[in-house]
N, C-alpha and C. Protein backbone atom coordinates (compact mmCIF):
# COMPACT_ATOMS: atom_id res chain seq x y z
N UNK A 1 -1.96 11.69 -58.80
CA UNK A 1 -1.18 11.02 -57.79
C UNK A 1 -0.49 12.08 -56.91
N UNK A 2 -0.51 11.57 -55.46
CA UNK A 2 0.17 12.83 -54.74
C UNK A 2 1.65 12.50 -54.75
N UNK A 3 2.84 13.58 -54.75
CA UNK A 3 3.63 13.71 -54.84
C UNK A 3 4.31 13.17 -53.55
N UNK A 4 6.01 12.37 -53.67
CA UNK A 4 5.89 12.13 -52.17
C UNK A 4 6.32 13.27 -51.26
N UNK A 5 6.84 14.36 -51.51
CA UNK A 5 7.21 15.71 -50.79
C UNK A 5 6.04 15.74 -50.65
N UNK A 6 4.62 15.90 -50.90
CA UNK A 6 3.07 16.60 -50.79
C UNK A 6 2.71 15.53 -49.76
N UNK A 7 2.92 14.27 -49.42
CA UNK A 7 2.40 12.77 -49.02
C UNK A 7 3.38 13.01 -47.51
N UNK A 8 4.68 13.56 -47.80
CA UNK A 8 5.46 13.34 -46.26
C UNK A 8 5.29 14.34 -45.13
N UNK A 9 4.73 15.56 -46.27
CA UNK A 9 4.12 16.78 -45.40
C UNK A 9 3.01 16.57 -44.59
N UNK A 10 1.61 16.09 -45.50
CA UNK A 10 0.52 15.85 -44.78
C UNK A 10 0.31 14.69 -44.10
N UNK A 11 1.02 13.96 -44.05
CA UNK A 11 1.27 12.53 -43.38
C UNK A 11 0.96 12.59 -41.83
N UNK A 12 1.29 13.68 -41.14
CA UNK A 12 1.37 14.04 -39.42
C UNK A 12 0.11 14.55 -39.56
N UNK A 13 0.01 15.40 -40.51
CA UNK A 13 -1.39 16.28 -40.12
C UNK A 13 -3.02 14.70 -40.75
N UNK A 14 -2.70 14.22 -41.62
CA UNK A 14 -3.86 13.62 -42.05
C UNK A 14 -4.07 12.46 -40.89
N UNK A 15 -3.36 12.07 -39.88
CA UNK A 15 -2.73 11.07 -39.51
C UNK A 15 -3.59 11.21 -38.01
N UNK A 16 -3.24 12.75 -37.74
CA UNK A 16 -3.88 13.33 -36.35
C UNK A 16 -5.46 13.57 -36.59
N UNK A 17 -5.59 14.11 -38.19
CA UNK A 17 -7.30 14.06 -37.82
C UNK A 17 -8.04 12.81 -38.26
N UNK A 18 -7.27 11.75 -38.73
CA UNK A 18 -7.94 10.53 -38.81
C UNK A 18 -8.26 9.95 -37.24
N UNK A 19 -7.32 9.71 -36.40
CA UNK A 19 -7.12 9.50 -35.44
C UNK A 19 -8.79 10.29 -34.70
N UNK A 20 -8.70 11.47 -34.48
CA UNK A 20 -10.00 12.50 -34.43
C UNK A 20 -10.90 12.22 -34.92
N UNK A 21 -11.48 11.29 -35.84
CA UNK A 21 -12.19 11.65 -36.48
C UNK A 21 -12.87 10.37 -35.96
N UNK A 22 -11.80 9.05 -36.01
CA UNK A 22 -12.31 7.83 -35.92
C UNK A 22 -12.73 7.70 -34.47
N UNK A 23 -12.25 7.87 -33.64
CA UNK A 23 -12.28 8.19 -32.10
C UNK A 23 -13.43 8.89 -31.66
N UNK A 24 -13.41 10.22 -32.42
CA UNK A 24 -14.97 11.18 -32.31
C UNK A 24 -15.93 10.85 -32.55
N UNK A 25 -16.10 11.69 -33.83
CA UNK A 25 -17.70 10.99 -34.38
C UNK A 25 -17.85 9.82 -35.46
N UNK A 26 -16.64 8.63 -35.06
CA UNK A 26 -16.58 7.50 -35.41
C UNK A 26 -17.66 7.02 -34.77
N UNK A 27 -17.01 7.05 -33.22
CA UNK A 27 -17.41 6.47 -31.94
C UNK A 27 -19.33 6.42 -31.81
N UNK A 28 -19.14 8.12 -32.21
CA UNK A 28 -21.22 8.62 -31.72
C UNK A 28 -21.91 8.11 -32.73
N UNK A 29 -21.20 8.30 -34.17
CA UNK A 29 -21.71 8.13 -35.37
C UNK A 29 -22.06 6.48 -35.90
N UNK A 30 -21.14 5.50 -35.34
CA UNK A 30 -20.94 4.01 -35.78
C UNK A 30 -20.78 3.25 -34.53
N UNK A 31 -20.32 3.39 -33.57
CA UNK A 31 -19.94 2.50 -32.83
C UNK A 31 -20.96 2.70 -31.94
N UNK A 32 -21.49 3.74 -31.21
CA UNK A 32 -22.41 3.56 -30.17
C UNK A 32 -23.97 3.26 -30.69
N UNK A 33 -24.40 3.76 -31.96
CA UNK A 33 -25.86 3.38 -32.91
C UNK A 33 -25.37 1.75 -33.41
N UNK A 34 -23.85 1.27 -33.46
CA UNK A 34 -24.06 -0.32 -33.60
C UNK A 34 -24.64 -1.21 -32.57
N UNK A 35 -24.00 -0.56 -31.42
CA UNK A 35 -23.90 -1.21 -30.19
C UNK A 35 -25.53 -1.48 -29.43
N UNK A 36 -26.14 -0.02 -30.19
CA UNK A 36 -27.42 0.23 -29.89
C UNK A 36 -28.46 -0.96 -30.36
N UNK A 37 -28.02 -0.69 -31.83
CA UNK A 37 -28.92 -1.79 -32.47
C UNK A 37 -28.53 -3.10 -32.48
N UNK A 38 -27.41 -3.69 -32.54
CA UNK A 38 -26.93 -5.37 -31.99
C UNK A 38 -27.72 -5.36 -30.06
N UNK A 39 -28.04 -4.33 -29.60
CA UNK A 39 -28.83 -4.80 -28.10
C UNK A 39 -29.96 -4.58 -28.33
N UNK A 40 -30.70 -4.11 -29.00
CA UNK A 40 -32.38 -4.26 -29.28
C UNK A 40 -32.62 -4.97 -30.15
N UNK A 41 -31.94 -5.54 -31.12
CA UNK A 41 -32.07 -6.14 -32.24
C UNK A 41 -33.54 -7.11 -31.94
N UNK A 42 -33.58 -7.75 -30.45
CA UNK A 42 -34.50 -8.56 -30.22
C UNK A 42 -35.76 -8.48 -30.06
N UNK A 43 -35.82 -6.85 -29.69
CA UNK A 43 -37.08 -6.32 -28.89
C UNK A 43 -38.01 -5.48 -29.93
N UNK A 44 -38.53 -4.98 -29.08
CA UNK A 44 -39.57 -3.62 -29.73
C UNK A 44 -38.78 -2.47 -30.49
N UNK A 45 -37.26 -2.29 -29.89
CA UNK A 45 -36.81 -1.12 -30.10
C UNK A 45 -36.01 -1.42 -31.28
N UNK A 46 -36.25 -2.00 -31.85
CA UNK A 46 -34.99 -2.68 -32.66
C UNK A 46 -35.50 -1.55 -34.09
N UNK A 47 -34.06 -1.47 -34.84
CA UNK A 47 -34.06 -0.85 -36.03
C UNK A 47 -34.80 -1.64 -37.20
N UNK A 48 -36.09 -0.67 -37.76
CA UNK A 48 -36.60 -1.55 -39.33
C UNK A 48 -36.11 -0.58 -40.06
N UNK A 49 -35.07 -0.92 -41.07
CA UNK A 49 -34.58 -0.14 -41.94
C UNK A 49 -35.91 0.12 -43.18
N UNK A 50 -35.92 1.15 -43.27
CA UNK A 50 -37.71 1.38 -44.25
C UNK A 50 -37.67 1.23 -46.05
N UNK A 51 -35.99 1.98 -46.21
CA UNK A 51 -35.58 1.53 -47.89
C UNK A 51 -36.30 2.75 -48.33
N UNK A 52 -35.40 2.97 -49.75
CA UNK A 52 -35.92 4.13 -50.54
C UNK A 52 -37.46 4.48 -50.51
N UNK A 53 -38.45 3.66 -50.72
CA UNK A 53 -39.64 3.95 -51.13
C UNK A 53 -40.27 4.97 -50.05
N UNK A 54 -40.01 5.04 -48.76
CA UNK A 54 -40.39 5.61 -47.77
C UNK A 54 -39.92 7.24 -47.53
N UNK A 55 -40.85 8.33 -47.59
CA UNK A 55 -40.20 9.45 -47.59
C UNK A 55 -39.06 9.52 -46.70
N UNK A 56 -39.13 9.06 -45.40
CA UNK A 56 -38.50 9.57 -43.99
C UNK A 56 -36.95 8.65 -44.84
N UNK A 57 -37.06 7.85 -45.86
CA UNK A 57 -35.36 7.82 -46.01
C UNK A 57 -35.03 8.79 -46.62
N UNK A 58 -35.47 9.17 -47.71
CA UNK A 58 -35.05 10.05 -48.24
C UNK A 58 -34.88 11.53 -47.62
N UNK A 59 -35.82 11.48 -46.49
CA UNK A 59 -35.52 12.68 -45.49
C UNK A 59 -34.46 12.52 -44.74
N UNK A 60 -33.99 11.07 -44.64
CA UNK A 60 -32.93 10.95 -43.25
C UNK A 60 -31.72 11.23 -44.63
N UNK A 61 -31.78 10.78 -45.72
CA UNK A 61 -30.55 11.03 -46.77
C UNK A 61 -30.16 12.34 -46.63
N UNK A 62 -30.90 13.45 -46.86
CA UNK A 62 -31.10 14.80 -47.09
C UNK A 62 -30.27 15.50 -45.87
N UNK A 63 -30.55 15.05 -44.07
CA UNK A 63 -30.08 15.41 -43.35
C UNK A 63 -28.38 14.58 -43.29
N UNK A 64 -28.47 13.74 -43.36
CA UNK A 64 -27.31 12.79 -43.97
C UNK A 64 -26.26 13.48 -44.21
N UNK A 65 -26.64 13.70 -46.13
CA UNK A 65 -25.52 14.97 -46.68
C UNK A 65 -25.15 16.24 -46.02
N UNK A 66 -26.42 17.03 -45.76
CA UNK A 66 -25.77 17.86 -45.56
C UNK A 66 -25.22 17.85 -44.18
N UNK A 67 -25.13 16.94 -42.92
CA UNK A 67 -24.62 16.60 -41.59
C UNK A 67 -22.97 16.29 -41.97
N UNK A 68 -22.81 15.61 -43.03
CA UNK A 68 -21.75 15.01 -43.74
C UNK A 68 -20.59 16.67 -44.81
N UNK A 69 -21.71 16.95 -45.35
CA UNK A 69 -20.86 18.77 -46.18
C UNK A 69 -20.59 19.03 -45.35
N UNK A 70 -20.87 19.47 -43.83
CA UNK A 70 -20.46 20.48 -42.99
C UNK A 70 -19.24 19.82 -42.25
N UNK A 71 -19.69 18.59 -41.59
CA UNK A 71 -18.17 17.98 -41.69
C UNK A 71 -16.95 17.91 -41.77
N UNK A 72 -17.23 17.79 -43.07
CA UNK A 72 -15.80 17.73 -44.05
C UNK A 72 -15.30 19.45 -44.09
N UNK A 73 -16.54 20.07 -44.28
CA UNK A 73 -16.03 21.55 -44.15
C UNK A 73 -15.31 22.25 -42.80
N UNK A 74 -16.09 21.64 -41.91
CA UNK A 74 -15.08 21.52 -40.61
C UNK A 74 -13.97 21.49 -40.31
N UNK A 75 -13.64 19.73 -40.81
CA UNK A 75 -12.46 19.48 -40.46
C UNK A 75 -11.23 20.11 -41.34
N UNK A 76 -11.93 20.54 -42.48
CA UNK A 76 -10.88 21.13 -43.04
C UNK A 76 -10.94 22.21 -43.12
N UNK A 77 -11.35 23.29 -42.37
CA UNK A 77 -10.96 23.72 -41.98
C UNK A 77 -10.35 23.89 -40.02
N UNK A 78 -10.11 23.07 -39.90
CA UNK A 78 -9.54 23.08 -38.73
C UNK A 78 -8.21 23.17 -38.78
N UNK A 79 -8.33 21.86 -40.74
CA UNK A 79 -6.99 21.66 -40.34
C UNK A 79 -5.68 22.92 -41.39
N UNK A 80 -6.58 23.35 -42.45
CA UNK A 80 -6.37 24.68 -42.72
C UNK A 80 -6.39 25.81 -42.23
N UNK A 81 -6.86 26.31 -41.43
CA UNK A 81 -7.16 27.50 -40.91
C UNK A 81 -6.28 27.69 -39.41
N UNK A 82 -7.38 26.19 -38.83
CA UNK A 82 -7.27 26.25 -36.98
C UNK A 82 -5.59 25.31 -36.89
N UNK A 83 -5.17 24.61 -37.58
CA UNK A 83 -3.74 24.15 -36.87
C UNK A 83 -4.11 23.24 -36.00
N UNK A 84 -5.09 22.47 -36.17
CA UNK A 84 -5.35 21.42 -35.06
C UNK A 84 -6.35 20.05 -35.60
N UNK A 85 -6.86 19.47 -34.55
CA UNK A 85 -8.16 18.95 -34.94
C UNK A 85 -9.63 19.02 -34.29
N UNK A 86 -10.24 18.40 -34.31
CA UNK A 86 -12.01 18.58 -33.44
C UNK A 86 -11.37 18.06 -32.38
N UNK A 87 -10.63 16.62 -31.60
CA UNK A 87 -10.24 16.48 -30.66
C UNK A 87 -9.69 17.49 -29.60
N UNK A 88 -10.45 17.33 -28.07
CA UNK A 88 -10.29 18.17 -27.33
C UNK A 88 -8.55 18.10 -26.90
N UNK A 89 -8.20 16.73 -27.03
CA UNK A 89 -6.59 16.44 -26.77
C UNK A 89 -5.44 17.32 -27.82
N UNK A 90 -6.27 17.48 -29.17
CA UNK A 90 -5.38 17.90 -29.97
C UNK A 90 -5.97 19.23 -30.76
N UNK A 91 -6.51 20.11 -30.10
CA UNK A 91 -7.20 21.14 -30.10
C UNK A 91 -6.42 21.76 -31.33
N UNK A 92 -7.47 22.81 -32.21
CA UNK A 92 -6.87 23.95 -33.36
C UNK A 92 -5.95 25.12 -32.11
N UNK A 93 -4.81 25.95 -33.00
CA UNK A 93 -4.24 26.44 -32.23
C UNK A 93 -4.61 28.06 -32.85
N UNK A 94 -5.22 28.08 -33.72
CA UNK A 94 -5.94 29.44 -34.23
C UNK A 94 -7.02 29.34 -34.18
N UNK A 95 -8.17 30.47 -33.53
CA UNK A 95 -9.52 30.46 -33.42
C UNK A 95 -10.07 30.45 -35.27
N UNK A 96 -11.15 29.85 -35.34
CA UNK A 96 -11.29 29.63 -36.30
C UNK A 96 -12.93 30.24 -36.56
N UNK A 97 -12.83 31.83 -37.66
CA UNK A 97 -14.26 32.14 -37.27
C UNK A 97 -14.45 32.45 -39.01
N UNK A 98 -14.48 31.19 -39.65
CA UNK A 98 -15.09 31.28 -41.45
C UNK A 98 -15.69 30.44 -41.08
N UNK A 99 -16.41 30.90 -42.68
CA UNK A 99 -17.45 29.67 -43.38
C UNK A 99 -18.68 29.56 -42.19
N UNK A 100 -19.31 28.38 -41.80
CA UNK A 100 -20.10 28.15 -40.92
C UNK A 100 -19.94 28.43 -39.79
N UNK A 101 -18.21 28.66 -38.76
CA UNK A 101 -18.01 29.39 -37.84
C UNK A 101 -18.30 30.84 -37.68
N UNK A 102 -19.11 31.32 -38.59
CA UNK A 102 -19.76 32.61 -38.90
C UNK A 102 -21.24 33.07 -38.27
N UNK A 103 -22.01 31.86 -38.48
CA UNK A 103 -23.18 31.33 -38.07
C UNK A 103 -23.55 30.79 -36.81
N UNK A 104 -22.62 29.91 -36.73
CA UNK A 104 -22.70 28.55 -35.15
C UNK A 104 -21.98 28.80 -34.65
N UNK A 105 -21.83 28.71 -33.14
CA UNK A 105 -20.07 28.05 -32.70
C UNK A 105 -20.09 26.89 -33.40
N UNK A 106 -20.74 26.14 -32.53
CA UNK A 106 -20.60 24.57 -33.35
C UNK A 106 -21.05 23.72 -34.50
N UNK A 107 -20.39 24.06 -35.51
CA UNK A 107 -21.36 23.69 -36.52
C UNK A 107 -20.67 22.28 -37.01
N UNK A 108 -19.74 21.41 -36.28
CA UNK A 108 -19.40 20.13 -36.07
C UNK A 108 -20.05 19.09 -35.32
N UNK A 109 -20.27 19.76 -34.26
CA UNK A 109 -21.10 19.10 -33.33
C UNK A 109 -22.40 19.09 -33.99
N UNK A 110 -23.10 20.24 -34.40
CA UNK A 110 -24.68 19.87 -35.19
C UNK A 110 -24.29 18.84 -36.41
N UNK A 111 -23.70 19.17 -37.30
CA UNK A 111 -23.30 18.01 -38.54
C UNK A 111 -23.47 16.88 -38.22
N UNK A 112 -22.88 16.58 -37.02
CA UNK A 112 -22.69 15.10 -36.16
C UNK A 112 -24.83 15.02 -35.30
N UNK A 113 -24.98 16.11 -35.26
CA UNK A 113 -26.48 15.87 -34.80
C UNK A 113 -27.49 15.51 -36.11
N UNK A 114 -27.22 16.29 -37.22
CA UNK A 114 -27.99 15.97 -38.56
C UNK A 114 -27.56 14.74 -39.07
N UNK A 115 -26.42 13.89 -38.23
CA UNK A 115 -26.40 12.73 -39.21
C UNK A 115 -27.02 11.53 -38.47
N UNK A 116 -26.88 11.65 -37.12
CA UNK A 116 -27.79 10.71 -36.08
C UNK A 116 -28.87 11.11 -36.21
N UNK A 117 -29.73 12.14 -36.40
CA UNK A 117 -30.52 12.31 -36.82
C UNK A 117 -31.52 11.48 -38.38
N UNK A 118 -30.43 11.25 -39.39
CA UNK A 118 -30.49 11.04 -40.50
C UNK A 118 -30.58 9.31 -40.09
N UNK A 119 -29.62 9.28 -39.20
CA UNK A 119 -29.49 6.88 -38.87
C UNK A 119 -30.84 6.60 -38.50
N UNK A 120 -31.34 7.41 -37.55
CA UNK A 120 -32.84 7.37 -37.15
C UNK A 120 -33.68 6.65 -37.99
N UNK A 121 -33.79 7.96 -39.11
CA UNK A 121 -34.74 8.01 -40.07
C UNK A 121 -34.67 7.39 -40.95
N UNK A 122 -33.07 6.95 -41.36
CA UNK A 122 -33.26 5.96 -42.37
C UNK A 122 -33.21 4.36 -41.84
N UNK A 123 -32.80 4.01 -40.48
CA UNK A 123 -33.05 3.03 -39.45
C UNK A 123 -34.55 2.69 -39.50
N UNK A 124 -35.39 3.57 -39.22
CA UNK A 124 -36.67 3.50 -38.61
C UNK A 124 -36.53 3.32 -37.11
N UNK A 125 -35.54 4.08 -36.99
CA UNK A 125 -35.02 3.49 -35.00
C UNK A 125 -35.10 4.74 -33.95
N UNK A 126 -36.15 4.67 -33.40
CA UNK A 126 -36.21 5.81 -32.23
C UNK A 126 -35.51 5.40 -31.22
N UNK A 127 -34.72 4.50 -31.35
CA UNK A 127 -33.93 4.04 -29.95
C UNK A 127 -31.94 5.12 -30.48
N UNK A 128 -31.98 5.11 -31.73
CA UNK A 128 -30.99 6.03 -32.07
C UNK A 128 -31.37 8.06 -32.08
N UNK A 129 -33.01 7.99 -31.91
CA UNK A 129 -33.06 9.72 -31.60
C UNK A 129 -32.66 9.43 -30.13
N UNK A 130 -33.08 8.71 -29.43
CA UNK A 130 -33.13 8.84 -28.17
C UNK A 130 -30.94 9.22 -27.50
N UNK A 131 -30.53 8.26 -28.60
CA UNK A 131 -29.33 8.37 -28.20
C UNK A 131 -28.66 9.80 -28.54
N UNK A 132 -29.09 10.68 -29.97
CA UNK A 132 -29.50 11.91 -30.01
C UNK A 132 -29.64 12.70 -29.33
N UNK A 133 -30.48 12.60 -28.49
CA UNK A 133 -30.91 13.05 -27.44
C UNK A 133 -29.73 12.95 -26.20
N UNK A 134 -29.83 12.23 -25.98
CA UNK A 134 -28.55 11.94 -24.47
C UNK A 134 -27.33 12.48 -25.05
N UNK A 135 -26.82 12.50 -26.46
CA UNK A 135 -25.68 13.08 -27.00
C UNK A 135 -26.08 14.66 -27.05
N UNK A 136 -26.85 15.46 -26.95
CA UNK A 136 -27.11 16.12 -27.18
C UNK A 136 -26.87 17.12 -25.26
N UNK A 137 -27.87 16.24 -25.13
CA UNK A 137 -27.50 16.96 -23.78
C UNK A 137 -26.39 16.63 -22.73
N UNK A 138 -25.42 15.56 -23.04
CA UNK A 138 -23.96 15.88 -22.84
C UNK A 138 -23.16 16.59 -23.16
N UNK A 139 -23.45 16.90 -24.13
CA UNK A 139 -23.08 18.66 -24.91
C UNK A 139 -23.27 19.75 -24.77
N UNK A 140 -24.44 19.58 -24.28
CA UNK A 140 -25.17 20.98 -24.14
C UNK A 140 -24.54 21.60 -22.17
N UNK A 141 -23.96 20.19 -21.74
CA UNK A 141 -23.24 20.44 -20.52
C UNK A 141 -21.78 20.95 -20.77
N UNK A 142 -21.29 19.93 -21.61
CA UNK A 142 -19.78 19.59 -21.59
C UNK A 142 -19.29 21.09 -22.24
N UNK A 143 -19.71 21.36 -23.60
CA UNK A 143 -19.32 22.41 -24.49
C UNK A 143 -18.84 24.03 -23.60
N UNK A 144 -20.50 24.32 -23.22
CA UNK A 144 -20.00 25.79 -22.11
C UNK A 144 -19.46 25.67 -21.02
N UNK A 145 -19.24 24.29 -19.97
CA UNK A 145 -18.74 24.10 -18.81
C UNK A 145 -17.22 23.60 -19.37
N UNK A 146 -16.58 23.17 -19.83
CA UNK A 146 -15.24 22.60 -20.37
C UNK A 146 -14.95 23.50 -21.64
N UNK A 147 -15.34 23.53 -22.94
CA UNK A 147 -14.87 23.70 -24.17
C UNK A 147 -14.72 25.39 -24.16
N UNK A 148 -16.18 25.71 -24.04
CA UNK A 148 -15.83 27.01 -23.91
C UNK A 148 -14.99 27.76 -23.08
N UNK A 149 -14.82 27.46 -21.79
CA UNK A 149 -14.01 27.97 -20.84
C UNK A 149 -12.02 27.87 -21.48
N UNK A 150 -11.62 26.40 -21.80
CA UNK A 150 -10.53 26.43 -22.73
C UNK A 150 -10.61 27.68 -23.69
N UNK A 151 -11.45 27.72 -24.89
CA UNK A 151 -11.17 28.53 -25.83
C UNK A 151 -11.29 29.81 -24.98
N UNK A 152 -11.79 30.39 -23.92
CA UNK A 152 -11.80 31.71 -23.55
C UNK A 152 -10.27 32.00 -22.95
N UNK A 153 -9.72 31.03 -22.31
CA UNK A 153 -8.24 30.99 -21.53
C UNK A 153 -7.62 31.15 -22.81
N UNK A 154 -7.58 29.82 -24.12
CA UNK A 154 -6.57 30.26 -25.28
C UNK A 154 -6.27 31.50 -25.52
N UNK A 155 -7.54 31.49 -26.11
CA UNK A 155 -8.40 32.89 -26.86
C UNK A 155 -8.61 34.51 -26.23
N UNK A 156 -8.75 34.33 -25.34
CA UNK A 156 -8.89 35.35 -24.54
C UNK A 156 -9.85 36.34 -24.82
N UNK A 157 -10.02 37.61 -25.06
CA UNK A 157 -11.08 38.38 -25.91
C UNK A 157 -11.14 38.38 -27.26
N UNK A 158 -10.59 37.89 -28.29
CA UNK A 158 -10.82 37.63 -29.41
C UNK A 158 -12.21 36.39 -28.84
N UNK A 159 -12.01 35.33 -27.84
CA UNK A 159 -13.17 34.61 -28.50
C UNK A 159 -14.21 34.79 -27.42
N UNK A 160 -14.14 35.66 -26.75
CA UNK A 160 -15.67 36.48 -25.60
C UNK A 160 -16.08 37.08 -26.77
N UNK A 161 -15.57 38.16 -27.95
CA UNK A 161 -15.86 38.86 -28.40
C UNK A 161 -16.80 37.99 -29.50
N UNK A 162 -16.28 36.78 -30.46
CA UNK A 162 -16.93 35.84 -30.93
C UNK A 162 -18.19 35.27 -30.26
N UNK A 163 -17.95 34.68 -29.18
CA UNK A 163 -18.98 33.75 -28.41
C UNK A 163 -20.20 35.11 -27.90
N UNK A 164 -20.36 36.43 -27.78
CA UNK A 164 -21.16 37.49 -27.64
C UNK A 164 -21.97 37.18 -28.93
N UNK A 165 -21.15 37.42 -29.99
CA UNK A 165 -22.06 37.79 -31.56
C UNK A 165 -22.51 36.50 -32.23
N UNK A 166 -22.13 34.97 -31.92
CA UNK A 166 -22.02 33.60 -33.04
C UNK A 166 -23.13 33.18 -31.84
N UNK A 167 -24.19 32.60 -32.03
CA UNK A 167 -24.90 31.74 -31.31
C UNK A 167 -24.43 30.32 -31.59
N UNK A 168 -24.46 29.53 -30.03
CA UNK A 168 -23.79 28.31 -29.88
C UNK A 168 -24.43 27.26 -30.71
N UNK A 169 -26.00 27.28 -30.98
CA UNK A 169 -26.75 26.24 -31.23
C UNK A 169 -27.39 26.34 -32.66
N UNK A 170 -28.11 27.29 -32.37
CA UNK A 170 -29.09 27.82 -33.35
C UNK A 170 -28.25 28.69 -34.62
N UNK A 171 -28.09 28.09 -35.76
CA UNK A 171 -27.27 29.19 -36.66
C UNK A 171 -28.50 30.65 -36.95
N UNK A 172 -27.33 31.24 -37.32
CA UNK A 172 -27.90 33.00 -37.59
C UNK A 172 -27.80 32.73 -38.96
N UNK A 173 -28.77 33.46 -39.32
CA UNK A 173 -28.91 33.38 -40.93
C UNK A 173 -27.53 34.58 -41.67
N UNK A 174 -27.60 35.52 -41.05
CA UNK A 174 -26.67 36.52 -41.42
C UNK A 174 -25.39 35.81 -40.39
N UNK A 175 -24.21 36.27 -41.50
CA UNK A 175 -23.11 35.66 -40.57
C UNK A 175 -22.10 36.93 -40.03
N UNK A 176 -21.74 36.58 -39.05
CA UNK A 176 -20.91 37.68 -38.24
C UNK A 176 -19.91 37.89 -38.75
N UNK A 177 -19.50 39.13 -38.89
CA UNK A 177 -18.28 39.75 -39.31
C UNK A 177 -17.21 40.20 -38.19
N UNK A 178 -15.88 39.73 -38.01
CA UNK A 178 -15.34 40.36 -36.77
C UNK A 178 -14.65 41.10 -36.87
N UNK A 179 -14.67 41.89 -38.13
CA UNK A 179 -14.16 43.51 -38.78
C UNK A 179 -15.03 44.04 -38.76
N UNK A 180 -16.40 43.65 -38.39
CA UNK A 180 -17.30 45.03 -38.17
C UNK A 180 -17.41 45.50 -37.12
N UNK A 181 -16.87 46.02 -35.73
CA UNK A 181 -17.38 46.69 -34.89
C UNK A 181 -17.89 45.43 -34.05
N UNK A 182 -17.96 44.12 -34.32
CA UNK A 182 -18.19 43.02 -33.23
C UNK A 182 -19.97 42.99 -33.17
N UNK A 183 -20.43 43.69 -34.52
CA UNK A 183 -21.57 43.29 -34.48
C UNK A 183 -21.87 42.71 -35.61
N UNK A 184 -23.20 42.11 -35.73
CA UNK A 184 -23.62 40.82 -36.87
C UNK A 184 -23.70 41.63 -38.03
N UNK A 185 -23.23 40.88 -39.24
CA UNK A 185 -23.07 41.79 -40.45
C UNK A 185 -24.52 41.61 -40.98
């Protein structure tokens, strides 16, 4: 049981990334793939959910979890590390370069791609890659034209020096060290 001194502390902070969380990739994750499938429901495009027996669920499970580990590893560290949340309104106030921020910039935004990815497959619904897709390349705008430009003003050369060595999209298998000389360890 949590203590209520432990419960009154994290109360603001659990409070702000629920808020973030439900709003964010509530929204991409549940609300816009509902909205998707209650409007095709009628047609061609409509979701056939396929059920265990079918590899592609168990493939969409697989991307699922681990879309879901990284996540959670995210947000907590955002809210450990960075002092903030994924919300652009309520931004981390420390650059945050562990764990998978080692590899990706964004390794929230992909999590959130491996799990629409995963509704797809365990949907049987190409009308949710497609939305994938359009989420994808609103991102692929929004992130370096808006997000990045913020974190370079916060951040200043601590995160030019990051955003040089961390590729935005594609993780690096070796993860960057920013005690080495600003090159990949």
């Amino acid at each position: 049981m949590i203590g209520p001194a432990i419960a009154t502390r994290y109360s603001p902070v659990i409070c702000r990334q629920l808020k973030a969380v439900l709003v964010l990739p509530g929204g991409v994750l549940v609300l816009v793939p509902a909205l998707i499938i209650w409007s095709t429901s009628n047609t061609d495009a409509a979701a056939r959910y396929i059920g265990p027996a079918n590899p592609g669920f168990w493939l969409g499970a697989i991307f699922g979890a681990i879309g879901l580990g990284f996540a959670i590893w995210t947000v907590r560290l955002f809210i450990t590390r960075g002092e903030g949340t994924l919300a652009p309104w309520d931004p981390p106030q420390q650059l945050v370069i562990l764990g998978p921020y080692r590899h990706v910039r964004n390794p929230m935004i992909s999590s959130v791609y491996m799990m629409l990815l995963a509704e797809s497959l365990m949907l049987n619904a190409w009308i949710i890659a497609v939305w994938l897709s359009v989420f994808f390349l609103v991102n692929a705008i929004y992130i370096p034209c808006s997000e990045e430009k913020a974190l370079e003003a916060r951040f200043g050369e601590t995160y030019l020096r990051y955003k040089t060595n961390v590729p935005c999209w594609l993780p690096n298998p070796f993860p960057w060290d920013p005690d080495n000389s600003g090159e990949n360890a």
